[in-house]
Protein backbone atom coordinates (compact mmCIF):
# COMPACT_ATOMS: atom_id res chain seq x y z
CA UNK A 1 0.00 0.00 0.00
CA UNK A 2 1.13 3.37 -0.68
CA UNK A 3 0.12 6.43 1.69
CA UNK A 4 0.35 10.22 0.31
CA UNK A 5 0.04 12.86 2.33
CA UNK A 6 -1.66 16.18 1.15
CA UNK A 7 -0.58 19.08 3.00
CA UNK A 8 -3.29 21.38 2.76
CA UNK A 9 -3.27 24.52 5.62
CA UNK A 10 -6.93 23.69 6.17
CA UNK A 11 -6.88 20.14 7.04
CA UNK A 12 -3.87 17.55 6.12
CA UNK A 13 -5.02 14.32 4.78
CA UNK A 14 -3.82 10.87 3.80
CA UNK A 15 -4.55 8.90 0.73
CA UNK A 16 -3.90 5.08 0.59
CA UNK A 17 -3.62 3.41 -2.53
CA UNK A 18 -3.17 -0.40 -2.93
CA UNK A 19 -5.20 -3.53 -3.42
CA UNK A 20 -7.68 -4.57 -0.51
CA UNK A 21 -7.65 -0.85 1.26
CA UNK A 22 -11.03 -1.12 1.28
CA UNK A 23 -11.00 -4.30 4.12
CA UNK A 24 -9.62 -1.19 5.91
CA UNK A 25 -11.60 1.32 5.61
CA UNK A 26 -14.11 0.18 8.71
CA UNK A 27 -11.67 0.22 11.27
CA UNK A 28 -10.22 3.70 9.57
CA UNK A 29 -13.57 5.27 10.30
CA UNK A 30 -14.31 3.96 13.90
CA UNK A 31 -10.73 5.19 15.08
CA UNK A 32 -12.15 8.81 13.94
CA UNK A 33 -14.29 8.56 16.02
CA UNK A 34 -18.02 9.03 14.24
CA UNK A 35 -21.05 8.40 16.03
CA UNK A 36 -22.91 7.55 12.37
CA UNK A 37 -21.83 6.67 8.74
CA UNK A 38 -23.84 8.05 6.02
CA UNK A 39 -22.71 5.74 2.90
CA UNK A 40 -23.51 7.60 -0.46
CA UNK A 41 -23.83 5.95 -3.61
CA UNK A 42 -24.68 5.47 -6.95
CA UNK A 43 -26.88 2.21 -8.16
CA UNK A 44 -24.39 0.58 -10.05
CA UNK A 45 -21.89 0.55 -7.35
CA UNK A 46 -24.19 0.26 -4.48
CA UNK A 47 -25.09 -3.35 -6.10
CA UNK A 48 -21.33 -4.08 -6.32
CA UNK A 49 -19.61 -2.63 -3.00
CA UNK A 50 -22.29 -0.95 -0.86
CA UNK A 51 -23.29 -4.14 1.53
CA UNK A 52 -20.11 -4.99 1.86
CA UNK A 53 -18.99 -0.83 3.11
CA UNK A 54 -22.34 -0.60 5.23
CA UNK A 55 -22.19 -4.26 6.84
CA UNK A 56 -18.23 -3.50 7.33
CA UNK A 57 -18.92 -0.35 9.15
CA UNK A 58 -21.64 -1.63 11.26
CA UNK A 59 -20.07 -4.65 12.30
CA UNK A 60 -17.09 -2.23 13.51
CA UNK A 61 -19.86 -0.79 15.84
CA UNK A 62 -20.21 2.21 13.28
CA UNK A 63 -24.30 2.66 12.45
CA UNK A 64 -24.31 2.82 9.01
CA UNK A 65 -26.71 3.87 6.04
CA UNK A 66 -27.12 3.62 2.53
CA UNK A 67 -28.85 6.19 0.01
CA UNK A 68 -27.83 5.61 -3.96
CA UNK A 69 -28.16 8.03 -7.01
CA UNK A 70 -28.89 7.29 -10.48
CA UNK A 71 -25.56 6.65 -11.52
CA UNK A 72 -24.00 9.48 -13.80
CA UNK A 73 -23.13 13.02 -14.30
CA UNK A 74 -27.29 13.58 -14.20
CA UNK A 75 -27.22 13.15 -10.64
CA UNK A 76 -25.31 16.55 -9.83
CA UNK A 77 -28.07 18.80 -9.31
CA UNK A 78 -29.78 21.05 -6.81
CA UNK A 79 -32.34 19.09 -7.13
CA UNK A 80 -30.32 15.63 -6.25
CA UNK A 81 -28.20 17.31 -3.68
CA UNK A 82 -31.49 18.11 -1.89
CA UNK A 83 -32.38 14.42 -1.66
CA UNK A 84 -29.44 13.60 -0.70
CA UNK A 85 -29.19 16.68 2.49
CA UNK A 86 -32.81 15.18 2.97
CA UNK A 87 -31.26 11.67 3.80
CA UNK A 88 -28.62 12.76 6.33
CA UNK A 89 -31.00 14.14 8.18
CA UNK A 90 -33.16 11.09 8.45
CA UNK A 91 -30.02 9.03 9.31
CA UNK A 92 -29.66 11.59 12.22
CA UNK A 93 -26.11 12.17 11.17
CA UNK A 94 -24.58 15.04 13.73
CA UNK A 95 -21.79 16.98 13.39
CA UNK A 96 -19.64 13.74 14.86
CA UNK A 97 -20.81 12.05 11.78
CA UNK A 98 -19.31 11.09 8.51
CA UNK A 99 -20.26 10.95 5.04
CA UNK A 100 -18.86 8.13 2.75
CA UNK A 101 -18.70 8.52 -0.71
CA UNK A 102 -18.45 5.16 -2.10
CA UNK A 103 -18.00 5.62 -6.34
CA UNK A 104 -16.74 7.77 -8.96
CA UNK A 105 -16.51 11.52 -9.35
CA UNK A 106 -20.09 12.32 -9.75
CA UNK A 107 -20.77 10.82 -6.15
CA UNK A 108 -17.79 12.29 -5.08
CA UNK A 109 -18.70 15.39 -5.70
CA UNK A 110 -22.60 15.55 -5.17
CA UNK A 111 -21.46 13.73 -1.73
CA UNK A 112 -18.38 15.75 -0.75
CA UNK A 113 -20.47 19.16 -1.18
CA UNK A 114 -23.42 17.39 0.89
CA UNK A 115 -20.61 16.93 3.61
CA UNK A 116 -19.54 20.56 3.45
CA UNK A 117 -23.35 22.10 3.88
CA UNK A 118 -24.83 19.81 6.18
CA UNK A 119 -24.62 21.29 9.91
CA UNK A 120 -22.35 24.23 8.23
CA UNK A 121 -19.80 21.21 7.56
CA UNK A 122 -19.70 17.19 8.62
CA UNK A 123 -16.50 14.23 7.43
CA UNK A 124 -16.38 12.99 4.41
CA UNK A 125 -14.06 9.71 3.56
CA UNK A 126 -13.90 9.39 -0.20
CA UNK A 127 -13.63 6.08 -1.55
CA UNK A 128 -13.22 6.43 -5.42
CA UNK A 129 -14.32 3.28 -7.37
CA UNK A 130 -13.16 4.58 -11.03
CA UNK A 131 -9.56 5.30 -12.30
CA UNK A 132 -10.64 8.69 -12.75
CA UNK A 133 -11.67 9.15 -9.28
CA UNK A 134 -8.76 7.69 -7.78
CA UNK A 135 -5.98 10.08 -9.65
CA UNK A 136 -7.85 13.31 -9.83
CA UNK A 137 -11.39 14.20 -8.18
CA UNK A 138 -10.82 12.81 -4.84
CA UNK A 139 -8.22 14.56 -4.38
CA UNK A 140 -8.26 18.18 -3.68
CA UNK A 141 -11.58 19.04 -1.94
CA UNK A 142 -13.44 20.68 -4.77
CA UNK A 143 -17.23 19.64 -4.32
CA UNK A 144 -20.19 20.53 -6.41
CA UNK A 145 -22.89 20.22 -9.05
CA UNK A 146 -23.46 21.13 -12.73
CA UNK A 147 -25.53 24.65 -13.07
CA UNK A 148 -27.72 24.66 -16.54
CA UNK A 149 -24.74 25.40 -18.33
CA UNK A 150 -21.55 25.45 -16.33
CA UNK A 151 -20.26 22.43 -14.98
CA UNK A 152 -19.30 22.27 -11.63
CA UNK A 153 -20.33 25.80 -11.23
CA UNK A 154 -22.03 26.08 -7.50
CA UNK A 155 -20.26 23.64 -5.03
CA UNK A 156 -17.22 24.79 -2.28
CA UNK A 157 -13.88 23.47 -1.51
CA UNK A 158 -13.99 21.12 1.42
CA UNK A 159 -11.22 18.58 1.98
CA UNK A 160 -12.10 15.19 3.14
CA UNK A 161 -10.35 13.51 6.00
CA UNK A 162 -9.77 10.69 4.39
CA UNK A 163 -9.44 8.93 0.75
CA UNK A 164 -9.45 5.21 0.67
CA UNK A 165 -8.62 3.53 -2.72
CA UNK A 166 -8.71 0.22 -3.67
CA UNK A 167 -7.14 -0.93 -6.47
CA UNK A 168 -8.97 -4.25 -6.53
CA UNK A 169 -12.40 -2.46 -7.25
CA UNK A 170 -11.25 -1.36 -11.01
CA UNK A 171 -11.87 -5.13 -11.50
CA UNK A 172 -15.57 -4.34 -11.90
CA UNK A 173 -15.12 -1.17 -13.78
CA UNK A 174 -15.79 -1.20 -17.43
CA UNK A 175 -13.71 -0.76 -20.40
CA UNK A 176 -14.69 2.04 -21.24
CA UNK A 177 -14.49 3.77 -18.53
CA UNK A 178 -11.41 2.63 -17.67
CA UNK A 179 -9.95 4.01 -21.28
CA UNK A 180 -11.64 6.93 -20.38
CA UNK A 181 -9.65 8.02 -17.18
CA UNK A 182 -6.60 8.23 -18.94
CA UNK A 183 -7.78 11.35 -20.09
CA UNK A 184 -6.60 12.98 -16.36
CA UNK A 185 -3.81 11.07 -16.35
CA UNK A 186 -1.83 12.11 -19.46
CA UNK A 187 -2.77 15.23 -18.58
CA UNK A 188 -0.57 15.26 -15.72
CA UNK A 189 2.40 13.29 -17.70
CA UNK A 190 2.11 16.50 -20.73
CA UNK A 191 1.37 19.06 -18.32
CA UNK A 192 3.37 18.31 -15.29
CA UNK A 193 5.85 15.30 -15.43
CA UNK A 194 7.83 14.02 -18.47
CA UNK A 195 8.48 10.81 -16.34
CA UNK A 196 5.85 9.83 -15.95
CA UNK A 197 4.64 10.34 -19.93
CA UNK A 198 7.64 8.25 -20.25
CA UNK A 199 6.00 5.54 -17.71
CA UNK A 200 2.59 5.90 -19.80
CA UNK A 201 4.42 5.02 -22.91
CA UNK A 202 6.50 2.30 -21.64
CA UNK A 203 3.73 0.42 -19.28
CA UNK A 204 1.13 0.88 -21.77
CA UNK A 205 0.33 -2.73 -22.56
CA UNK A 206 0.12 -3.60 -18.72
CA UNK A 207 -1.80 -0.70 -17.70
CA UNK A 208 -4.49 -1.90 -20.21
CA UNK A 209 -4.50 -5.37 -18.78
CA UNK A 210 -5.21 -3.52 -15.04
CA UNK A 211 -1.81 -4.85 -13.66
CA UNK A 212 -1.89 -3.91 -10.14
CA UNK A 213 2.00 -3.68 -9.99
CA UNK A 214 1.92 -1.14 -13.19
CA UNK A 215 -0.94 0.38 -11.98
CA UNK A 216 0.06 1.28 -8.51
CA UNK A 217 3.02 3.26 -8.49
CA UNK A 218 0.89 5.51 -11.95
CA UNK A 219 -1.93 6.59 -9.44
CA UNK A 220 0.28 7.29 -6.88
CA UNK A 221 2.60 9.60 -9.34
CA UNK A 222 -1.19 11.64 -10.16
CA UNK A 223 -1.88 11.90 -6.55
CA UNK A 224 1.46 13.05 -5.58
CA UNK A 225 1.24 15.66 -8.16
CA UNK A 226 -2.31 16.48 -7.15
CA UNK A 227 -1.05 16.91 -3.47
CA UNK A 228 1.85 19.06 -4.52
CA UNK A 229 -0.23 21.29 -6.36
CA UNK A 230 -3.60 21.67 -4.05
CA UNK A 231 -1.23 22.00 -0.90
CA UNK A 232 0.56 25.00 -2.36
CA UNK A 233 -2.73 26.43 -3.77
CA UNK A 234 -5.76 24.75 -1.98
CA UNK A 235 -8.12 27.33 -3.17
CA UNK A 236 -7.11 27.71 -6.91
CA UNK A 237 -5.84 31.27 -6.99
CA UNK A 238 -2.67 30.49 -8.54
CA UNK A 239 -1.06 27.21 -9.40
CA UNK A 240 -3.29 25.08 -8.93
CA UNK A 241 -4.91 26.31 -12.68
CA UNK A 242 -2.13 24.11 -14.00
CA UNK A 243 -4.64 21.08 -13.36
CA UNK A 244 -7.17 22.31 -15.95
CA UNK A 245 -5.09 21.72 -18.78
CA UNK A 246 -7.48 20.35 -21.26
CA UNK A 247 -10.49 21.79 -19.14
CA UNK A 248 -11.53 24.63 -20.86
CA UNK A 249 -12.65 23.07 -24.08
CA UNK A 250 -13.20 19.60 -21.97
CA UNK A 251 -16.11 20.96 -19.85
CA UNK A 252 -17.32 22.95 -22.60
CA UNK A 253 -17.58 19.47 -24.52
CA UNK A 254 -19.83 18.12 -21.51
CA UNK A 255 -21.82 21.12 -21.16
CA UNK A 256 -22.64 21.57 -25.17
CA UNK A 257 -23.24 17.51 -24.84
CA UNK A 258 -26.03 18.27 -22.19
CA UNK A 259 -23.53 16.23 -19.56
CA UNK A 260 -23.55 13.03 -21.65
CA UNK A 261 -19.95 13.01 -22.74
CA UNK A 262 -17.39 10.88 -20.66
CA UNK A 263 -15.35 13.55 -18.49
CA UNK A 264 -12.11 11.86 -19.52
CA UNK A 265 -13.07 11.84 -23.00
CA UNK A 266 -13.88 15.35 -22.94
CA UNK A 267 -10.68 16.28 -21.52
CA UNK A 268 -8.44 14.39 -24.18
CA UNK A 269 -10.55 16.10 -26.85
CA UNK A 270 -9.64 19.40 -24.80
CA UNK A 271 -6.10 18.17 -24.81
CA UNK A 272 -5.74 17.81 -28.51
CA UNK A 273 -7.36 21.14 -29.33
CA UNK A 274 -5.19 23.08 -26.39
CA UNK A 275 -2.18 21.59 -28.09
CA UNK A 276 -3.25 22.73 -31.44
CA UNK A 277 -3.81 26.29 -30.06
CA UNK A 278 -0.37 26.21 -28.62
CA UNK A 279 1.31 25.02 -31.59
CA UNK A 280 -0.84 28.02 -33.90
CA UNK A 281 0.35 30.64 -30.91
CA UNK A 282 4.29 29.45 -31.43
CA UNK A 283 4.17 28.21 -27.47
CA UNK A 284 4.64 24.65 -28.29
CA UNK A 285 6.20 22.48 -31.56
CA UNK A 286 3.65 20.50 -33.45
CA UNK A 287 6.20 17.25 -32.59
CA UNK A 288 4.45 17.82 -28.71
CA UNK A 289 1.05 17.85 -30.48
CA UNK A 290 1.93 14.12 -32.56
CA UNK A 291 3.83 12.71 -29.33
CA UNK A 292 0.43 13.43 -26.99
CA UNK A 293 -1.74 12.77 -29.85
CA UNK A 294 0.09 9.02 -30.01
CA UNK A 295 -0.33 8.66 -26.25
CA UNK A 296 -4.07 9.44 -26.13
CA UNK A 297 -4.44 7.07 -29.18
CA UNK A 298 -2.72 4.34 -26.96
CA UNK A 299 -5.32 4.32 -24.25
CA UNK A 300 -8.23 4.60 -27.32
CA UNK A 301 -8.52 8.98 -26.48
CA UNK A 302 -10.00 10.80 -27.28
CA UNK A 303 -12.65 8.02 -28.54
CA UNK A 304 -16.50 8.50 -29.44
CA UNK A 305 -17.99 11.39 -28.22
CA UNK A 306 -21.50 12.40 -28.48
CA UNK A 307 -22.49 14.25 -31.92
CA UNK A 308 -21.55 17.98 -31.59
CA UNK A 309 -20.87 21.31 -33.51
CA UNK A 310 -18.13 23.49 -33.59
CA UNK A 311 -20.85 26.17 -32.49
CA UNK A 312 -22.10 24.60 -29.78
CA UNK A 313 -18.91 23.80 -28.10
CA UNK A 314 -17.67 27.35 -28.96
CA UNK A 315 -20.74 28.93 -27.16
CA UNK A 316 -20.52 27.36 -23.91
CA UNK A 317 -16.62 28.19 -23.89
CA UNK A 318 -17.43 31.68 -22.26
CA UNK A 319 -19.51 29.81 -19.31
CA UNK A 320 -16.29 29.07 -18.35
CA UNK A 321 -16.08 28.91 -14.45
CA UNK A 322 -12.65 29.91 -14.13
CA UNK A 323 -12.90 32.60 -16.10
CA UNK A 324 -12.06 36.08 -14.70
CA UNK A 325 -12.94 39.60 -15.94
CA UNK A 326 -15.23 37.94 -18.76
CA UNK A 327 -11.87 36.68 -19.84
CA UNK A 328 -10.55 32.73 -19.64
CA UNK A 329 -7.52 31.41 -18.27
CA UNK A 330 -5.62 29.15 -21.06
CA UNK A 331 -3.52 26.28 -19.68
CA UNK A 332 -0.84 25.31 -22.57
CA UNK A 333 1.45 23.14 -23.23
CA UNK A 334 5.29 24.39 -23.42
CA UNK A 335 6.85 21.02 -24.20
CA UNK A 336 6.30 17.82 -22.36
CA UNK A 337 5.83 17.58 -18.65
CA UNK A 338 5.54 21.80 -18.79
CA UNK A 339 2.87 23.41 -19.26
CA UNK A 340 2.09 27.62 -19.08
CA UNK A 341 -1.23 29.42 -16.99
CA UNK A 342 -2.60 32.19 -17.86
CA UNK A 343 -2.95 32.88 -21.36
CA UNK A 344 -4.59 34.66 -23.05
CA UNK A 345 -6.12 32.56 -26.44
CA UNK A 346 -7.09 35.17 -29.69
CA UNK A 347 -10.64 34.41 -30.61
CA UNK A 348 -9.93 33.55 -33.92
CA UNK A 349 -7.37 31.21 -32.81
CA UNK A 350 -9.73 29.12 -31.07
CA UNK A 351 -12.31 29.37 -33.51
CA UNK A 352 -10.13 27.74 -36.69
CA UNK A 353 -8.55 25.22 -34.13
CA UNK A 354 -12.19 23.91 -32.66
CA UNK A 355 -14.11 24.65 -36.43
CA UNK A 356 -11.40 22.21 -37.91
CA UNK A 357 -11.74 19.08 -35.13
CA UNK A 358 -15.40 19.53 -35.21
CA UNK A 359 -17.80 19.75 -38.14
């Protein structure tokens, strides 16, 4: 097992990676402390790991309960996080309480900003159950759910005390899925580490067939990153930007897609198109554009994505959450494992870029 600290001011953290953490996580909770367990859910997991987290729990002398979304990006709304406020209240969870969020980033979001509102602020252990999860959204504390047109646009930072993931778990997850959350994690090896792009094309074959042993030391490399980054900049008014490389086109993919497009898939589509902007602006060579472009390919990125226009993508662009002033903040690529905040992309630039990857 490998344990990560991340050094935030607000509230330091630990997150264990390995095979089986999750036999661990019931005596993890009990020596917080809690008086009750709120497990939260989506269907598809519940089915898979859910008895197993609640029954754990309880038999640790932990009262535990269960409440499960509709699995998906669907579920972050008002609306769901409502239901969801609704059921920590009838599980008489107290401020000694803890919220579990058992599954991937859509219940680790919709639960983590539960956690932060309930009694002005509660415990939340995340558990991630997809790739994705484990090497980018539960780490960090950013919580929320998707506005009508802005992803991830009303939510609040709160760190959880605790992330538990379990290697084992990706047994169940599917393909493509899988594929999918390689998306966030080349965008750490072209944005932040050469090494590990090096890893990524080296380990490529085993990393497909979910070798634990290749697999392992990968997620730990994201989460160090992660760590490095939130601790020096928990709140995102500086560095931590670095981490939406591929975001700004990305979540304007999943907002013009009505939510339906794969987050990982969005992003490597965001990648490609970022690239292409920094190659047209002189900030990158178009040999960093091919050598991503071949190590998106190898994990099957960007893939299918759901039937869009150039216009439609290009008008939710200015929704833009991070955006400042009416203006966005670009993340490009320099060359690999650098990448430069801050700039400022010439509309026309990012029109003929997006108008010629989308018809």
């Amino acid at each position: 097992m490998t344990r990560v600290t991340v050094q935030v001011p607000s509230r330091p953290y630990s997150v264990l990676i390995g095979s089986g953490t999750l036999q661990e996580l019931p005596s993890l909770v009990r020596e917080m402390g809690v008086t009750a367990a709120a497990v939260v859910t989506d269907r598809t997991v519940g089915k898979l790991w859910g008895e197993a987290v609640q029954d754990g729990l309880s038999g640790c002398g932990v009262p535990a309960r269960t409440y499960a979304v509709e699995p998906g990006e669907r579920a972050k709304t008002l609306a769901e996080l409502e239901q969801v406020l609704n059921f920590l209240e009838s599980a008489a969870i107290d401020r000694r309480g803890v919220v579990i969020a058992l599954g991937g980033g859509t219940v680790g979001d919709l639960a983590g900003f539960a956690a932060a509102v309930w009694l002005r602020g509660i415990r939340c252990v995340q558990v991630p159950t997809s790739l994705l999860a484990m090497v980018d959204s539960s780490i960090g504390g950013k919580t929320g759910v998707n506005s009508a047109r802005t992803k991830n646009a009303i939510g609040a930072f709160w760190q959880p005390t605790l992330v538990v993931s379990d290697l084992a778990v990706l047994e169940t997850l599917p393909e493509g899925d899988y594929r999918a959350a390689f998306g966030e994690i080349v965008k750490y090896a072209v944005a932040m580490d050469v090494e590990l792009a090096r890893r990524l094309e080296s380990d490529g074959d085993a990393l497909l067939r979910r070798s634990e042993e290749a697999l392992e030391p990968v997620v730990a490399r994201c989460v160090e990153l992660k760590a490095e980054v939130v601790s020096a900049d928990e709140r995102e008014g500086g560095v931590r930007a670095i981490l939406n490389y591929g975001h700004t086109v990305g979540h304007a993919v999943e907002s013009a897609s009505g939510y339906t497009a794969v987050h990982g898939r969005a992003v490597a589509f965001g990648m490609d198109a970022a690239a292409r902007i920094a190659a047209v602006m002189g900030i990158c060579d178009t040999a960093l554009v091919r050598r991503q472009g071949r190590l998106m390919e190898r994990f099957g990125l960007p893939g299918e994505l759901p039937a869009l226009t150039a216009e439609a993508v290009l008008a939710a662009i200015p929704y833009d959450k991070k955006g400042v002033g009416g203006r966005i903040r670009w993340v490009l690529p320099r060359e690999l494992g650098k990448a430069q905040v801050g700039v400022e992309v010439p509309t026309g630039t990012l029109d003929t870029v997006v108008r010629a990857l989308l018809p």
